[in-house]
PDB file of N, CA and C in Angstrom:
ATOM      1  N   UNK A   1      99.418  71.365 111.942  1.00  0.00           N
ATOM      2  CA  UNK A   1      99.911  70.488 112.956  1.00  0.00           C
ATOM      3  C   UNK A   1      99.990  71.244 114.278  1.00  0.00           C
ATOM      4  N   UNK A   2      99.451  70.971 115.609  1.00  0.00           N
ATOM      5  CA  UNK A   2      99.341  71.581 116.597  1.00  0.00           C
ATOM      6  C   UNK A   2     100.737  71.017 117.479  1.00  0.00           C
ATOM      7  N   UNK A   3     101.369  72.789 117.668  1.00  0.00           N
ATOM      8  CA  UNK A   3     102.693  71.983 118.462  1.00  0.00           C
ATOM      9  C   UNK A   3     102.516  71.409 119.863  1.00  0.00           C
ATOM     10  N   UNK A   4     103.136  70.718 120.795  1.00  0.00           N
ATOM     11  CA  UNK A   4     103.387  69.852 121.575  1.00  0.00           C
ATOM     12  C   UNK A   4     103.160  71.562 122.699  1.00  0.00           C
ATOM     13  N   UNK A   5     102.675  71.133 124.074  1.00  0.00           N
ATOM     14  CA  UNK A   5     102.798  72.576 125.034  1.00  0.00           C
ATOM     15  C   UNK A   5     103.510  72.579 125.561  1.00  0.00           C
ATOM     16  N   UNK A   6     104.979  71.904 125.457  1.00  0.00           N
ATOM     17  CA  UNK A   6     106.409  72.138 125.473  1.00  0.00           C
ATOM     18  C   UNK A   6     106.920  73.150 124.139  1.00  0.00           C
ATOM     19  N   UNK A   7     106.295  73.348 123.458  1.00  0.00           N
ATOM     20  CA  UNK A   7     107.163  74.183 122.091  1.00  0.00           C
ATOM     21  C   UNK A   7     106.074  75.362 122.069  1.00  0.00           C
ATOM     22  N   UNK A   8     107.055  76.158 121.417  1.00  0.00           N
ATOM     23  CA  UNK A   8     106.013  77.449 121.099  1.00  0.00           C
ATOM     24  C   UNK A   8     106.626  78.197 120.101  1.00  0.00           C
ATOM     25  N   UNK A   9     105.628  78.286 118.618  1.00  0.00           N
ATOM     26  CA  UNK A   9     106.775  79.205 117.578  1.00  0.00           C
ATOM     27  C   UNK A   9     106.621  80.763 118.131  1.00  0.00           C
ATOM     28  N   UNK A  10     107.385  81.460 117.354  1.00  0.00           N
ATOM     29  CA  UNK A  10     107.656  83.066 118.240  1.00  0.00           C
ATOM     30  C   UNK A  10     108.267  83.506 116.967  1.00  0.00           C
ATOM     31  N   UNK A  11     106.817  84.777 116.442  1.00  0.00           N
ATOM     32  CA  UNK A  11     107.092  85.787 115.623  1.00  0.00           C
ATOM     33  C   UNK A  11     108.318  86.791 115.692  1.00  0.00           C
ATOM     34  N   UNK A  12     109.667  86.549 115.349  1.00  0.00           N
ATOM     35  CA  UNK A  12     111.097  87.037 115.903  1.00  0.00           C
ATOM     36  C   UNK A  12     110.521  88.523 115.183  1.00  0.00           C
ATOM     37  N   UNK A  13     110.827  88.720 113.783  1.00  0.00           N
ATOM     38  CA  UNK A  13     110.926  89.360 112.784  1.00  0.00           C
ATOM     39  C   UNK A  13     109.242  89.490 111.370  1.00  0.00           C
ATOM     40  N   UNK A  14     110.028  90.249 110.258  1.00  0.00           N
ATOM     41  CA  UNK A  14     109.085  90.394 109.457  1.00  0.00           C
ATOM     42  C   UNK A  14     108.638  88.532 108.730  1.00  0.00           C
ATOM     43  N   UNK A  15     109.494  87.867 108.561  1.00  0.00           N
ATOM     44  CA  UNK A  15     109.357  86.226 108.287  1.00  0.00           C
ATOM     45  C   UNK A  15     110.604  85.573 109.166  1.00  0.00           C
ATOM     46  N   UNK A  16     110.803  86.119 109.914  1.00  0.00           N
ATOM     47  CA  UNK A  16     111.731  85.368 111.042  1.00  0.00           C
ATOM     48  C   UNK A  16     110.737  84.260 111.960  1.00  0.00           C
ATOM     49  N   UNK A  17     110.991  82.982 112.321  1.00  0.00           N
ATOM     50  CA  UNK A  17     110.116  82.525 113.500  1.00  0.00           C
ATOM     51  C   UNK A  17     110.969  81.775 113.688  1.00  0.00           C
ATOM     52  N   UNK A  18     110.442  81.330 115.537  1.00  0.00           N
ATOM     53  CA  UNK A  18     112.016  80.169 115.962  1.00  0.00           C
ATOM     54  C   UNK A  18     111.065  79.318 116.922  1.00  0.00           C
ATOM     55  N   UNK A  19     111.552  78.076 117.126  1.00  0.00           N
ATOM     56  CA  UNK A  19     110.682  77.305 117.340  1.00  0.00           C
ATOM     57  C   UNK A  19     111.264  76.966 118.857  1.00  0.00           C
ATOM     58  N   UNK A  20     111.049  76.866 119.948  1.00  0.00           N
ATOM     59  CA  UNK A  20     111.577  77.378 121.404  1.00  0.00           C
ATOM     60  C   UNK A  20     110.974  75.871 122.003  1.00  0.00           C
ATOM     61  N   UNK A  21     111.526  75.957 123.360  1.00  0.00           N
ATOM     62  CA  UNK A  21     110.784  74.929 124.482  1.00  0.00           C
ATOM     63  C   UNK A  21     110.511  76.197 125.465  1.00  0.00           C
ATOM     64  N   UNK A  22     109.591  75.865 125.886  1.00  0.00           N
ATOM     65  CA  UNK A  22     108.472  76.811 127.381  1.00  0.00           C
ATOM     66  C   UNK A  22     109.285  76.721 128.275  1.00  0.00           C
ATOM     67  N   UNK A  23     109.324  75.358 128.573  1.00  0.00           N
ATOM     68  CA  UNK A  23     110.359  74.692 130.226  1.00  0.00           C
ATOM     69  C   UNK A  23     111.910  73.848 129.557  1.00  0.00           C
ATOM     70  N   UNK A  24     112.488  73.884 130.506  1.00  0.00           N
ATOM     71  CA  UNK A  24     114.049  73.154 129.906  1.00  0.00           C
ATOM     72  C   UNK A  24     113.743  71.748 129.901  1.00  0.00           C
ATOM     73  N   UNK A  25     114.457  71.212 128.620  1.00  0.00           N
ATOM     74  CA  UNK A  25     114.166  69.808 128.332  1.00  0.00           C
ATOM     75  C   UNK A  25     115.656  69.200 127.705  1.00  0.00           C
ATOM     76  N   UNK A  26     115.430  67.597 127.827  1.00  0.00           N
ATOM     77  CA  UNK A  26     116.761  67.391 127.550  1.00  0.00           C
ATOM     78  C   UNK A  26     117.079  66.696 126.357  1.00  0.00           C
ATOM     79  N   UNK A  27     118.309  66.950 125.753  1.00  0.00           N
ATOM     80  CA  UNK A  27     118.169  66.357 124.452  1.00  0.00           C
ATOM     81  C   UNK A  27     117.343  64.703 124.234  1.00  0.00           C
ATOM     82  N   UNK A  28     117.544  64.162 124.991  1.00  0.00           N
ATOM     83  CA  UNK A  28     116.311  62.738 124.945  1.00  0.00           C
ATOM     84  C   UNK A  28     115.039  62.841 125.131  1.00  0.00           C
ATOM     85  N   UNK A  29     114.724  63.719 125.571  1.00  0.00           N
ATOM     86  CA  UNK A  29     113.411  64.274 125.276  1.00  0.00           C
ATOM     87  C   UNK A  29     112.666  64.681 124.127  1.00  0.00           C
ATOM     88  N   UNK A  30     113.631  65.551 124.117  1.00  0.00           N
ATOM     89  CA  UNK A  30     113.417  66.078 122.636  1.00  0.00           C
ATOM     90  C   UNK A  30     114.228  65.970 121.350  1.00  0.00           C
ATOM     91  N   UNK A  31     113.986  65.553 120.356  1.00  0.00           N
ATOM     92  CA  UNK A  31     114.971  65.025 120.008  1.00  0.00           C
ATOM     93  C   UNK A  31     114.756  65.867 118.359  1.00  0.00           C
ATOM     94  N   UNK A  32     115.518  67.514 117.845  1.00  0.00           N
ATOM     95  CA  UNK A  32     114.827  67.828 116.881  1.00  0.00           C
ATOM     96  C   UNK A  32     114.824  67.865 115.580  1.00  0.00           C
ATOM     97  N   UNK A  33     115.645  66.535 115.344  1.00  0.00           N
ATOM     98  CA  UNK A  33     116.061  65.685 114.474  1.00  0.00           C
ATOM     99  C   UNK A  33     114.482  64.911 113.571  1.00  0.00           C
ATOM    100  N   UNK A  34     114.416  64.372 114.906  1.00  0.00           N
ATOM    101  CA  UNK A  34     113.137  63.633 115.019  1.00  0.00           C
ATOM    102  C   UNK A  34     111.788  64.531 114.541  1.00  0.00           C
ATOM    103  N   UNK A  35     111.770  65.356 115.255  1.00  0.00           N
ATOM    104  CA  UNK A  35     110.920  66.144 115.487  1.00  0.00           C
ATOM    105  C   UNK A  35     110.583  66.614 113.533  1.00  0.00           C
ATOM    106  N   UNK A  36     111.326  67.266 112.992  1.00  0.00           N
ATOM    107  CA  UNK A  36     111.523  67.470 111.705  1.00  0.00           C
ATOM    108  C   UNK A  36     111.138  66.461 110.564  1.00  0.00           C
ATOM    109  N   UNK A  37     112.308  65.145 110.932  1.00  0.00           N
ATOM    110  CA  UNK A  37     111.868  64.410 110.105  1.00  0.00           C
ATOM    111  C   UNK A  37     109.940  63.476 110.403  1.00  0.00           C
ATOM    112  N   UNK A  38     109.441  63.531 111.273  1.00  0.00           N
ATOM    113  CA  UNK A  38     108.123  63.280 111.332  1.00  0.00           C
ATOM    114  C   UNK A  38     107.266  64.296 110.974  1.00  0.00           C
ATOM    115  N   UNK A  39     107.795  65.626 111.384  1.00  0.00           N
ATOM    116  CA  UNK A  39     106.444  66.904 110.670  1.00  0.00           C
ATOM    117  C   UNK A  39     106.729  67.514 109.606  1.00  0.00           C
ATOM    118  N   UNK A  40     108.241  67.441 109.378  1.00  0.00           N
ATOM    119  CA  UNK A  40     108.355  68.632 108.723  1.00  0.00           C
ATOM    120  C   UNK A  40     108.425  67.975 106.722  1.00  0.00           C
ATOM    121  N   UNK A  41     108.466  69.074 105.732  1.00  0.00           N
ATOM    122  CA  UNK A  41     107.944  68.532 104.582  1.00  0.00           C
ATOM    123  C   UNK A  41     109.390  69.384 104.012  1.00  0.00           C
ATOM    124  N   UNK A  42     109.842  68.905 102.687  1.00  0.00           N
ATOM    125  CA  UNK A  42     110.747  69.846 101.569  1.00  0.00           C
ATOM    126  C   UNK A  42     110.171  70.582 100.711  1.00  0.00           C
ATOM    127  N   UNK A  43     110.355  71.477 100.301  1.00  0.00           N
ATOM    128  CA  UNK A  43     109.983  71.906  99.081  1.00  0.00           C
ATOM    129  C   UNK A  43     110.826  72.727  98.875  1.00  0.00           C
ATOM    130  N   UNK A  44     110.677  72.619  97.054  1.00  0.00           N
ATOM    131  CA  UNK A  44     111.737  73.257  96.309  1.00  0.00           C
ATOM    132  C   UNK A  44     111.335  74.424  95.942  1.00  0.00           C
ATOM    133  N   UNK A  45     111.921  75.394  95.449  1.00  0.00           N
ATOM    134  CA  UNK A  45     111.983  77.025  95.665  1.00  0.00           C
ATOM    135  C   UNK A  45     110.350  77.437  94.865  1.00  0.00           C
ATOM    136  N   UNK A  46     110.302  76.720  93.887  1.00  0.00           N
ATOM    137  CA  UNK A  46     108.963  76.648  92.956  1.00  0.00           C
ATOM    138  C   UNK A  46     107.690  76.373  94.729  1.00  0.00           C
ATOM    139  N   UNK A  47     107.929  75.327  94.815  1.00  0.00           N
ATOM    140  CA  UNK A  47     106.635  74.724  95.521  1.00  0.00           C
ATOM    141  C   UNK A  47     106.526  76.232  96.574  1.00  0.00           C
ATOM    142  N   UNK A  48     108.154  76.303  97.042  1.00  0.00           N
ATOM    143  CA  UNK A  48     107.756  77.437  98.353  1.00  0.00           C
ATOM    144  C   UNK A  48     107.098  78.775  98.002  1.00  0.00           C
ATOM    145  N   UNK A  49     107.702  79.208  96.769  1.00  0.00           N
ATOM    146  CA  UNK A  49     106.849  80.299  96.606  1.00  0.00           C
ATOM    147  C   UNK A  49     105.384  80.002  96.190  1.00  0.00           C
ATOM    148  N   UNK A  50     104.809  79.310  95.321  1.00  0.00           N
ATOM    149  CA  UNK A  50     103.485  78.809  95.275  1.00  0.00           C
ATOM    150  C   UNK A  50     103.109  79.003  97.140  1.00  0.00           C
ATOM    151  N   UNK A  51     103.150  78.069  97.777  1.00  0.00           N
ATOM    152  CA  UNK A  51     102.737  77.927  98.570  1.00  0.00           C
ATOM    153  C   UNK A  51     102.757  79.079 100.109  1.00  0.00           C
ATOM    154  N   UNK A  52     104.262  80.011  99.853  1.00  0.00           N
ATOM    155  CA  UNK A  52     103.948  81.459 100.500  1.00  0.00           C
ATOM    156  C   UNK A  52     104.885  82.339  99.836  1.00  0.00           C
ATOM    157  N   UNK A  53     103.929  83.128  98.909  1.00  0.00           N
ATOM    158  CA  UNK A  53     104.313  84.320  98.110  1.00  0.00           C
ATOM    159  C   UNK A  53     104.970  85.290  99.154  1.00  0.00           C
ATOM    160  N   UNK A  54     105.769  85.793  98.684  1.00  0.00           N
ATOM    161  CA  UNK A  54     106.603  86.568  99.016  1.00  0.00           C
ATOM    162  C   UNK A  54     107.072  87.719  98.026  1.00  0.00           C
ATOM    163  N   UNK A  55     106.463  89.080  98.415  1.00  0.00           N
ATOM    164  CA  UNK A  55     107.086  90.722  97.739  1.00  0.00           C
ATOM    165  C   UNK A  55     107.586  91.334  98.331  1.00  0.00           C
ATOM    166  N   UNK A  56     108.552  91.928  98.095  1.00  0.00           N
ATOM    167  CA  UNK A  56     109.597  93.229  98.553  1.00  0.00           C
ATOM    168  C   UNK A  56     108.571  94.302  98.467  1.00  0.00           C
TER     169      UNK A  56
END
């Protein structure tokens, strides 16, 4: 999913990322409630590791 060029994710850490605005926006704008429930998906601890393995 290609983010909006108001947002930008940002490699914080080793699996840290945070999902930012570029320019200031206002909560009616953006709304990231919304935002989540239209892109974003659940998965349960099974699916997540299937889908990004993770080793110490």
């Amino acid at each position: 999913m290609p983010l909006p060029p108001s947002l930008i994710l940002l490699h914080e850490d080793s699996d840290d990322y945070s999902l930012e605005c570029t320019e200031p926006v206002t909560l009616d704008a953006f709304n990231a409630t919304d935002f989540i429930n239209e892109y974003g998906r659940k998965l349960n601890k099974e699916q997540l590791d299937e889908e990004f393995p993770y080793t110490i």
